[in-house]
Protein backbone atom coordinates (compact mmCIF):
# COMPACT_ATOMS: atom_id res chain seq x y z
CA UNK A 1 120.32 140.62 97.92
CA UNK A 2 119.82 138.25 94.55
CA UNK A 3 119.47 140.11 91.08
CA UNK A 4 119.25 139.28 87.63
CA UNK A 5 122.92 138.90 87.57
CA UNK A 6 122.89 135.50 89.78
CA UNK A 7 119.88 134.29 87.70
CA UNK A 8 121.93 134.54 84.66
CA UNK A 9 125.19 133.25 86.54
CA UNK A 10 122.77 130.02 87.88
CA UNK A 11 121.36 129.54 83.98
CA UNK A 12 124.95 129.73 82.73
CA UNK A 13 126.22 126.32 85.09
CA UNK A 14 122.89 124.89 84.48
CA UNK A 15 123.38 121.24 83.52
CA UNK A 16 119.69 120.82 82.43
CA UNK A 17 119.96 123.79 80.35
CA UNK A 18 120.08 122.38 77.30
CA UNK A 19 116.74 120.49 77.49
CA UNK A 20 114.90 123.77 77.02
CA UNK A 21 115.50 123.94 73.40
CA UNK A 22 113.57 120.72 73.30
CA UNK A 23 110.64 122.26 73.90
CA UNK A 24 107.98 124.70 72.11
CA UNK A 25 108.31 127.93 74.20
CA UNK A 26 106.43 131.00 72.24
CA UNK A 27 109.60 133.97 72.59
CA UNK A 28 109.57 136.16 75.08
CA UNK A 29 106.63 134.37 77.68
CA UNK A 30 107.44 133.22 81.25
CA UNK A 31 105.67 129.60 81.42
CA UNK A 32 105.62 128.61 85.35
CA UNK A 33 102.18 126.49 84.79
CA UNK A 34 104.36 123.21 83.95
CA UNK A 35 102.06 121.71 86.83
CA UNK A 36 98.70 121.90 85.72
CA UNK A 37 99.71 121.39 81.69
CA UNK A 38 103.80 120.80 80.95
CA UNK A 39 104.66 122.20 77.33
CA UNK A 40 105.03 120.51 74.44
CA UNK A 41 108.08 118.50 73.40
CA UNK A 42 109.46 118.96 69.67
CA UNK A 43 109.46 115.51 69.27
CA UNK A 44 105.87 115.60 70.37
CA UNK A 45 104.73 117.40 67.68
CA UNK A 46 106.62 114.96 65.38
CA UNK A 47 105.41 111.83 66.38
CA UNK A 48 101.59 112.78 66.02
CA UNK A 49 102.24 114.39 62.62
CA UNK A 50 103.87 110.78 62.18
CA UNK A 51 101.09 109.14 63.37
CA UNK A 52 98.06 111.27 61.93
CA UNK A 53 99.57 110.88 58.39
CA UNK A 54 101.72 107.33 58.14
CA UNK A 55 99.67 105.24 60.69
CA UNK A 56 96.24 106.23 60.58
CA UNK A 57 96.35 108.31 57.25
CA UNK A 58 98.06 105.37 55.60
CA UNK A 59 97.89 101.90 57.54
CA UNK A 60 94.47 102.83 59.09
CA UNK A 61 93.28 100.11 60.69
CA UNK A 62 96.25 97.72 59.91
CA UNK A 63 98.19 100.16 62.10
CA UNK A 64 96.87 98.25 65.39
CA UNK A 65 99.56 95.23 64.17
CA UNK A 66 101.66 97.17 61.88
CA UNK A 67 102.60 100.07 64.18
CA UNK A 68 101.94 98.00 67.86
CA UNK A 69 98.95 100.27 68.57
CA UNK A 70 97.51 97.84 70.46
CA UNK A 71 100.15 97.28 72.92
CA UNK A 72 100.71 100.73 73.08
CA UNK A 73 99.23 101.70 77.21
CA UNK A 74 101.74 98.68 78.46
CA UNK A 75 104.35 100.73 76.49
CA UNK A 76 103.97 103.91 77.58
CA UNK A 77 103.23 102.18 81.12
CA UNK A 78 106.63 100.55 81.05
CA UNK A 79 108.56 104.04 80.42
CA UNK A 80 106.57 106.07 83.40
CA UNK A 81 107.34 103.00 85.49
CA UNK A 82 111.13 103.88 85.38
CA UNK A 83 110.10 107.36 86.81
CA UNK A 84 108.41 106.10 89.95
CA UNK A 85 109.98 103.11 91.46
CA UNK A 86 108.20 100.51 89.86
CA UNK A 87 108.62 97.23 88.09
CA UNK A 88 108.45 96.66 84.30
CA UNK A 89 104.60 94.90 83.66
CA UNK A 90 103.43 97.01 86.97
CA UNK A 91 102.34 100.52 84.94
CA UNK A 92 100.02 101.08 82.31
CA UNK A 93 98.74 104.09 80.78
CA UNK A 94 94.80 104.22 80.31
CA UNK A 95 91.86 106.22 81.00
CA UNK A 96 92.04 109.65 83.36
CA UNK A 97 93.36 109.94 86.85
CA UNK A 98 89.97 109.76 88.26
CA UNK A 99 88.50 106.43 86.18
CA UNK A 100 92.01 105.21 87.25
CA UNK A 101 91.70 105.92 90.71
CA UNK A 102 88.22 104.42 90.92
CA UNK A 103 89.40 101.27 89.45
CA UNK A 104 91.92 100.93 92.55
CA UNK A 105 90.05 102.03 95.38
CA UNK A 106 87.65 99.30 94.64
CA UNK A 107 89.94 96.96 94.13
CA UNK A 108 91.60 97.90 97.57
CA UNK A 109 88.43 97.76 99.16
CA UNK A 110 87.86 94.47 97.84
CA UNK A 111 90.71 93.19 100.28
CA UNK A 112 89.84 94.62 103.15
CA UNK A 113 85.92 93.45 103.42
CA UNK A 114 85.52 93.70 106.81
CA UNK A 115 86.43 97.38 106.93
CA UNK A 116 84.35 100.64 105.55
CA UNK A 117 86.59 103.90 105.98
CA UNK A 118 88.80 105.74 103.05
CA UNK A 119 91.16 107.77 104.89
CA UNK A 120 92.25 110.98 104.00
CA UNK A 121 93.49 114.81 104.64
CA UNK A 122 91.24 118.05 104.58
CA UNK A 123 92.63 120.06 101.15
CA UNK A 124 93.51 116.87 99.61
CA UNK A 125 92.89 117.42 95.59
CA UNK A 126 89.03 117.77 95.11
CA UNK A 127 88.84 115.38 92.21
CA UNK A 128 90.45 112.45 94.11
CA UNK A 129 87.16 112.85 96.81
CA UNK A 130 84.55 113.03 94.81
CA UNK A 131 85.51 109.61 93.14
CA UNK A 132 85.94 108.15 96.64
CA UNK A 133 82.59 109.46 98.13
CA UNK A 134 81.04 108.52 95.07
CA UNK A 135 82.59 104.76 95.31
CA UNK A 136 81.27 104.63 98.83
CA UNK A 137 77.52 105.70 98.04
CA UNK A 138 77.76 103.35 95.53
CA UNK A 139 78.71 100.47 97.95
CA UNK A 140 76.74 101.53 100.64
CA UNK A 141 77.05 98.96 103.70
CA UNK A 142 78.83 101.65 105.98
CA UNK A 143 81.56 102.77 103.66
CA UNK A 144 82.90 106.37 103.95
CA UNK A 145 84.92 108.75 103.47
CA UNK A 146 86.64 110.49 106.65
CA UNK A 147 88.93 114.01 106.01
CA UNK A 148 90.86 114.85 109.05
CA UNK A 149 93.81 117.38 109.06
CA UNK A 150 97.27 116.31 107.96
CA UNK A 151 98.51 116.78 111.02
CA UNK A 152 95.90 114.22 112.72
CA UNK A 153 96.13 111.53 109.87
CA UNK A 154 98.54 108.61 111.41
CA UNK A 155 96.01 109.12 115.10
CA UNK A 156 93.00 108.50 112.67
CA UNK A 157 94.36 105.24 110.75
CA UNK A 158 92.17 102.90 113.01
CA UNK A 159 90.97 99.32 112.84
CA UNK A 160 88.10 100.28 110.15
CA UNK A 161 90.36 101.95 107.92
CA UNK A 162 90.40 99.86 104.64
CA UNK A 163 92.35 102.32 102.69
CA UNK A 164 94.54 105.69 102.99
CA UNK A 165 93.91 107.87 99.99
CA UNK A 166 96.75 110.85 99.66
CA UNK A 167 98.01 113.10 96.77
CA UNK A 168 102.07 112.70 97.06
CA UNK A 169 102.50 116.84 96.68
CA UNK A 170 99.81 118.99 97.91
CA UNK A 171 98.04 120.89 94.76
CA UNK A 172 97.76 124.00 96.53
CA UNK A 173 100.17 124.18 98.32
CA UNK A 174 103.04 121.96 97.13
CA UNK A 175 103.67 120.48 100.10
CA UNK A 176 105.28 116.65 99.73
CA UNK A 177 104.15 113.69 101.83
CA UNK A 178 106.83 112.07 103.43
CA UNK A 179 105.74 108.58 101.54
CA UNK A 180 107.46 105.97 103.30
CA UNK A 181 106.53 107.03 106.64
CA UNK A 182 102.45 107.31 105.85
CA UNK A 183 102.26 103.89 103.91
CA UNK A 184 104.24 102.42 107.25
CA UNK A 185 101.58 103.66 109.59
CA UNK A 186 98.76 102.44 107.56
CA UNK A 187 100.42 99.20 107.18
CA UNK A 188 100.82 99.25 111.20
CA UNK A 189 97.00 100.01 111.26
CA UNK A 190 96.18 97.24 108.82
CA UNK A 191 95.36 99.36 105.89
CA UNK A 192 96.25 100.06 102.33
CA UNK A 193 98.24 103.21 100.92
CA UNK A 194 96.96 104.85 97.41
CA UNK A 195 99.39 107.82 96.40
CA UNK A 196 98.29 109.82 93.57
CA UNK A 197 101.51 111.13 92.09
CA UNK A 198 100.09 113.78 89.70
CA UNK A 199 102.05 116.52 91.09
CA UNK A 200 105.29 114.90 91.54
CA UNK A 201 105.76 112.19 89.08
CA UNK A 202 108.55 113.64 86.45
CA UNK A 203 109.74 116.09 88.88
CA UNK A 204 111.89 113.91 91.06
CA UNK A 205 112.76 110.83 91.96
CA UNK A 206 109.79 108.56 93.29
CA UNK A 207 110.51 104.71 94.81
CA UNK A 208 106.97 103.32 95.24
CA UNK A 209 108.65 99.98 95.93
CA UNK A 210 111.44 101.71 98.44
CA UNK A 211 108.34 103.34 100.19
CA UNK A 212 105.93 100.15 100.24
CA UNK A 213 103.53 101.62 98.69
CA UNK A 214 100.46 99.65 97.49
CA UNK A 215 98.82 100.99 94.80
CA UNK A 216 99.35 104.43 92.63
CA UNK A 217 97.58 106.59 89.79
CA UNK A 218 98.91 109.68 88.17
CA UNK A 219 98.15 111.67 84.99
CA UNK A 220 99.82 112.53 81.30
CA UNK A 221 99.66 115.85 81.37
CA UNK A 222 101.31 118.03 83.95
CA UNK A 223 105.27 117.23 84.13
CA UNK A 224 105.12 114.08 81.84
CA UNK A 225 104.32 116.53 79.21
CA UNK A 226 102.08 114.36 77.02
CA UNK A 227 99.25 117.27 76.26
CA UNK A 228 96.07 118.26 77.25
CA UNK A 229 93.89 115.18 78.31
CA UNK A 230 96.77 112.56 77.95
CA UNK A 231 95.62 109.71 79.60
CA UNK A 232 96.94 109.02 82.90
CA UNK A 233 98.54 105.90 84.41
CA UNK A 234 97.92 103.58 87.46
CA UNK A 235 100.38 100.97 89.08
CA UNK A 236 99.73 98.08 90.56
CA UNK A 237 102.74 95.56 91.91
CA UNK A 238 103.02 92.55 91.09
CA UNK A 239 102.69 91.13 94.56
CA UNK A 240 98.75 92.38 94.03
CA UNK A 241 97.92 92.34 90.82
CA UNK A 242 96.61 88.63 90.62
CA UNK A 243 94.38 89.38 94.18
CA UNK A 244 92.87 92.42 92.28
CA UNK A 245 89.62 92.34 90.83
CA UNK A 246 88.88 95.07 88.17
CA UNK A 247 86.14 96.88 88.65
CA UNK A 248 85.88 98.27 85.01
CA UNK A 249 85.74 94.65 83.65
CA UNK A 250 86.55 95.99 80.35
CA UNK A 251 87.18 94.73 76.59
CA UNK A 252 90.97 95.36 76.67
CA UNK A 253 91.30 93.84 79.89
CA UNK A 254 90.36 90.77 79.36
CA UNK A 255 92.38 88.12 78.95
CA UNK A 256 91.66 87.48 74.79
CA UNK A 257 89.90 90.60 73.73
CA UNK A 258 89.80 89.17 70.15
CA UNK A 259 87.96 85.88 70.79
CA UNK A 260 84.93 87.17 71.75
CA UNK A 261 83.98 85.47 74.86
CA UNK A 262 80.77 86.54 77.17
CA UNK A 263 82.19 86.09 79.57
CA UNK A 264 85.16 87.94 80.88
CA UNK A 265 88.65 86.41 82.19
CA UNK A 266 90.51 88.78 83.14
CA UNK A 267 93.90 89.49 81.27
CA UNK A 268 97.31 87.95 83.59
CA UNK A 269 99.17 91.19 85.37
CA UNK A 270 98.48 94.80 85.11
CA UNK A 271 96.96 94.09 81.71
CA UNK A 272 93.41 93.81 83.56
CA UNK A 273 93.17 97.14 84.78
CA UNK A 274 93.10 97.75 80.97
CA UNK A 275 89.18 98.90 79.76
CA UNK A 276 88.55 100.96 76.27
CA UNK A 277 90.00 100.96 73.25
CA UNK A 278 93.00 103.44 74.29
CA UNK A 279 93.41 106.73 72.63
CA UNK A 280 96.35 106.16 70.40
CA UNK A 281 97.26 110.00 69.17
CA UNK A 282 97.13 111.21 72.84
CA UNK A 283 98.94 108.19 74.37
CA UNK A 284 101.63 108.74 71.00
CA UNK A 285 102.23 111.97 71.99
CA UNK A 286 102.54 111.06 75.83
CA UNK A 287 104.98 108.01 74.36
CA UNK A 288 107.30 110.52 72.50
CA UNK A 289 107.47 113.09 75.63
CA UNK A 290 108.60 110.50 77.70
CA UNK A 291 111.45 109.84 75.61
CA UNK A 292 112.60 113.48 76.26
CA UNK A 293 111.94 113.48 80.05
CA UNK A 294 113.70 109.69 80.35
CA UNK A 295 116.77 111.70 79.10
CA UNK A 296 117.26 113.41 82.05
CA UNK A 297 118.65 112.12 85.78
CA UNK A 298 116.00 112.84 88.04
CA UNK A 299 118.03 113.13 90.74
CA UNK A 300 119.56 116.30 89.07
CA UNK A 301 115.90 117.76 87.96
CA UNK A 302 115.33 117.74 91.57
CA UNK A 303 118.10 119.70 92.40
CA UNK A 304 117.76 122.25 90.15
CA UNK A 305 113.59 122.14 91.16
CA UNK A 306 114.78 122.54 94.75
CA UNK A 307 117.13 125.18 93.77
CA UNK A 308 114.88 126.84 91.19
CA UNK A 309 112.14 127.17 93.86
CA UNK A 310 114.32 128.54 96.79
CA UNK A 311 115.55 131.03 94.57
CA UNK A 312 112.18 132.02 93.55
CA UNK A 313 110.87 132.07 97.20
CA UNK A 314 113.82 134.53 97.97
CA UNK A 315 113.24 136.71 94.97
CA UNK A 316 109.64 137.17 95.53
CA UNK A 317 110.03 138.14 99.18
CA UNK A 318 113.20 140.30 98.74
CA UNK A 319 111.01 142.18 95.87
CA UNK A 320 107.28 141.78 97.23
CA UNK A 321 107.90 142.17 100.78
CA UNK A 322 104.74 141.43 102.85
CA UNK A 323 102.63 141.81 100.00
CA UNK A 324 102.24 138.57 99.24
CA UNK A 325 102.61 135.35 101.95
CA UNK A 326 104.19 131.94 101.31
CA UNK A 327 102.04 129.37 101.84
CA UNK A 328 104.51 126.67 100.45
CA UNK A 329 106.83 124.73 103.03
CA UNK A 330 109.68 127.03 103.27
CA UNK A 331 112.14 123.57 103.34
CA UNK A 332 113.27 123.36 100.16
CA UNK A 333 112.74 119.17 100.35
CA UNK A 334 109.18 119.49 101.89
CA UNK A 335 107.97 121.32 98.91
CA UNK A 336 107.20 119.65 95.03
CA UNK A 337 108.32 121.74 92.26
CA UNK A 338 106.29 124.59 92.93
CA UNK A 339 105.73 127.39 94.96
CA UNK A 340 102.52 129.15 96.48
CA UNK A 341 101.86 132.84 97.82
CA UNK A 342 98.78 134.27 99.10
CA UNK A 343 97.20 137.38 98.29
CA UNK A 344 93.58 138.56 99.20
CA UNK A 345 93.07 139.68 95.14
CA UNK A 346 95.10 136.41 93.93
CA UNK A 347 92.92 135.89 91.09
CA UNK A 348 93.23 139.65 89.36
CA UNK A 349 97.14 139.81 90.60
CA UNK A 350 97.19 136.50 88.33
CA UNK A 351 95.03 137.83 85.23
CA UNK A 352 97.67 140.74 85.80
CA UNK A 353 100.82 138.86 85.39
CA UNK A 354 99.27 136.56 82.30
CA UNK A 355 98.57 139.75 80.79
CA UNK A 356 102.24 140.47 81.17
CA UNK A 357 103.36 137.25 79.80
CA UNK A 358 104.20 135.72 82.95
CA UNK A 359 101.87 132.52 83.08
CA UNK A 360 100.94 131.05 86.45
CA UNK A 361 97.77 130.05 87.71
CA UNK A 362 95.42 130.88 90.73
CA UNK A 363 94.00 128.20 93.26
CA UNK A 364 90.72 129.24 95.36
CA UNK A 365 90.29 131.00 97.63
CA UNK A 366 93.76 133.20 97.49
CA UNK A 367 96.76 131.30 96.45
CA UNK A 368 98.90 132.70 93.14
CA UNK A 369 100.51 129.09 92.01
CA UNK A 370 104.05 128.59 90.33
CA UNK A 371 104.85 125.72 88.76
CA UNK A 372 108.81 124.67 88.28
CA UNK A 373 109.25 122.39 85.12
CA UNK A 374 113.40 121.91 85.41
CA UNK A 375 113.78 121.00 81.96
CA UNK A 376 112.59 124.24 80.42
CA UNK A 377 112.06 126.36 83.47
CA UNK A 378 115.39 128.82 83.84
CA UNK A 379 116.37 131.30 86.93
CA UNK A 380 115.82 133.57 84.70
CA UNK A 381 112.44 132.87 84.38
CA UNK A 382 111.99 132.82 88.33
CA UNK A 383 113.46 136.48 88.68
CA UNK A 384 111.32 137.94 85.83
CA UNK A 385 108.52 136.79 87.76
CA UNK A 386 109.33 138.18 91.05
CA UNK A 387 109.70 141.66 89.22
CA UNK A 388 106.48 141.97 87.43
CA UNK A 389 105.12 140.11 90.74
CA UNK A 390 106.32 143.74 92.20
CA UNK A 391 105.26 145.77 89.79
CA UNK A 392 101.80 144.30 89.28
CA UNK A 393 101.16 145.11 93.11
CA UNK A 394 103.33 148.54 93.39
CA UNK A 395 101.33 150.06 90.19
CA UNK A 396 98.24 148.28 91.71
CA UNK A 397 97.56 146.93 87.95
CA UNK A 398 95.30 143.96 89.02
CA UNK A 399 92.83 146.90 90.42
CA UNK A 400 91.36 146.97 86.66
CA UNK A 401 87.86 145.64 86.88
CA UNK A 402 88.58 143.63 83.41
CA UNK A 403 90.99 141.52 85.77
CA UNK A 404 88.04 140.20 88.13
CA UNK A 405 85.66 138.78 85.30
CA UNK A 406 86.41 134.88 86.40
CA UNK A 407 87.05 132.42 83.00
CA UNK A 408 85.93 129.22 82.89
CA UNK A 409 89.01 127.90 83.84
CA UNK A 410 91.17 129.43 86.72
């Protein structure tokens, strides 16, 4: 049996502990919804203030020279690429995860011309299809997009598979891809491996380059903590950036934005995968939460996510009973940083606990979603939410009719 005791006991020799005070946290709510937006740094809040008043208020447009707005997205690339294995001049920061993700399937595609599939799992995050089936109507010539189970994807990687398309940690369920051993069988098969790391990058330790990857795209927002609708980031290594051509042939990405030319060149290294004019106070405040996060070893936020999430998983069953079913990998190191249960009513159980102050979020069609941030996230945090878990389905509290009005935004 666990209690509150342990929680506090686990808090008290947490290393990470202090990072919480680095962060916003209205008193007295339980914030487990780090993975779909993280909270906001102090510093966060600073820099835009900085920015807002100083740089735009005061430099306005000099600020592009005077404050290096301009080479802000290789910046901000540069610090995210020391939190996934990659290079320095191999990340930028630019655009969303889906405008980014379009940019490199083409570009993939592009080097394999003689093949037509996009490979990838049943459940894999909705967002990430759509782009590809829309790339491949757009093409036309053959191309598609084929979904098999996970279980079935290294049988499916066959000779007209151009590119295998997988998010690194399952959104719904949390389950992590073991990396390395995918990108090897679709190297054996002759194909390319795209990872979207939105649900893992600044929760552990990544090694694109240990793991061969190819090519990678991942947002701001979730446990980078740079806000809602920070732009998101894509990597490209060096060993393919000069064989890529950008599909988004865009003004920043060309290789002299500022003389003009109709024609475009494109820009030397990652630089071309560059296309608007980026959104400096978003991609500020991204810049001054990675600062915070880059603090941290990640090798210790993952034990204290693996830790943090077993101890949840054990709470909520020891409290819950059958009441609720995990649907996470019970393996502490085949799950991200959060944890899933299923419940027939998960939506009102959710509006229940939110109405508590414990905020998770739900998933269609049944899955109640935790999200671990280890910075801010405590034990404490994990056991409060197994008890009003309990209580919400004991008192039968997410019966209110109120509770089953869907929002907008689940």
């Amino acid at each position: 049996m666990i209690s509150r005791a342990d929680a506090a006991a686990l808090d008290a020799a947490d290393p990470l502990a202090p990072f919480r005070d680095r962060f916003a946290l209205p008193e007295g709510l339980v914030y487990l919804d780090g993975n779909s937006l993280g909270a906001l740094p102090k510093t966060a809040a600073g820099r835009l203030a900085e920015v807002v008043g100083r740089e735009w208020g005061e430099g306005l447009i000099r600020s592009w020279n005077d404050a290096g707005w301009i080479d802000l997205p290789r910046r901000v690339g540069d610090k995210i690429a020391r939190l996934v294995g990659a290079a320095p001049g191999e990340v930028v920061c630019a655009d969303s995860t889906s405008v980014n993700l379009w940019k490199v399937l083409a570009a993939a595609l592009s080097l394999r011309p003689e093949r037509r599939t996009v490979l990838s799992e049943e459940g894999n995050f909705p967002a990430d299809l759509y782009v590809a089936e829309g790339l491949a109507r757009l093409l036309g010539k053959g191309h598609r997009v084929r979904l098999v189970p996970k279980r079935e994807l290294v049988a499916a990687l066959d000779d007209d598979v151009a590119a295998l398309l997988l998010t690194h940690v399952d959104y719904r369920t949390g389950e992590r891809h073991d990396m390395e051993r995918l990108t090897g069988s679709a190297h054996a098969a002759g194909a390319l491996a795209i990872w979207d790391l939105a649900h893992s990058a600044g929760a552990m330790p990544l090694d694109l380059h240990g793991a061969g990857a190819d090519l990678a795209v991942g947002c701001g927002y979730k446990y980078l903590c740079g806000g809602p609708g920070a732009p998101a980031f894509l990597w490209v290594p060096k060993r393919l950036q000069d064989a890529f051509v950008q599909p988004l042939s865009g003004w920043l990405g060309h290789a002299a934005p500022f003389a003009f030319e109709s024609a475009y060149r494109p820009a030397p290294g990652v630089a071309r995968f560059l296309c608007g004019t980026p959104p400096i106070l978003s991609m500020s405040s991204l810049d001054a939460a990675l600062d915070v996060i880059l603090e941290a070893d990640l090798a210790i936020v993952r034990a204290k996510s693996e830790a943090l999430t077993s101890f949840f998983v054990e709470a909520v069953e020891q409290e819950c009973g059958e009441a609720v079913r995990l649907v996470s990998p019970r393996e502490a190191a085949r799950r991200g940083s959060q944890v899933s249960f299923a419940h027939p009513d998960a939506y009102a159980v959710m509006c229940a606990l939110i109405a508590r102050g414990v905020v998770g979020d739900f998933r269609a069609p049944d899955v109640l979603r935790f999200g671990f941030a280890p910075l801010y996230v405590r034990f404490a945090d994990a056991w409060e939410t197994a008890r009003a878990l309990a209580d919400v389905l004991s008192s039968h509290a997410h019966e209110r009719p109120e509770l089953r009005r869907r929002a907008a935004v689940t």
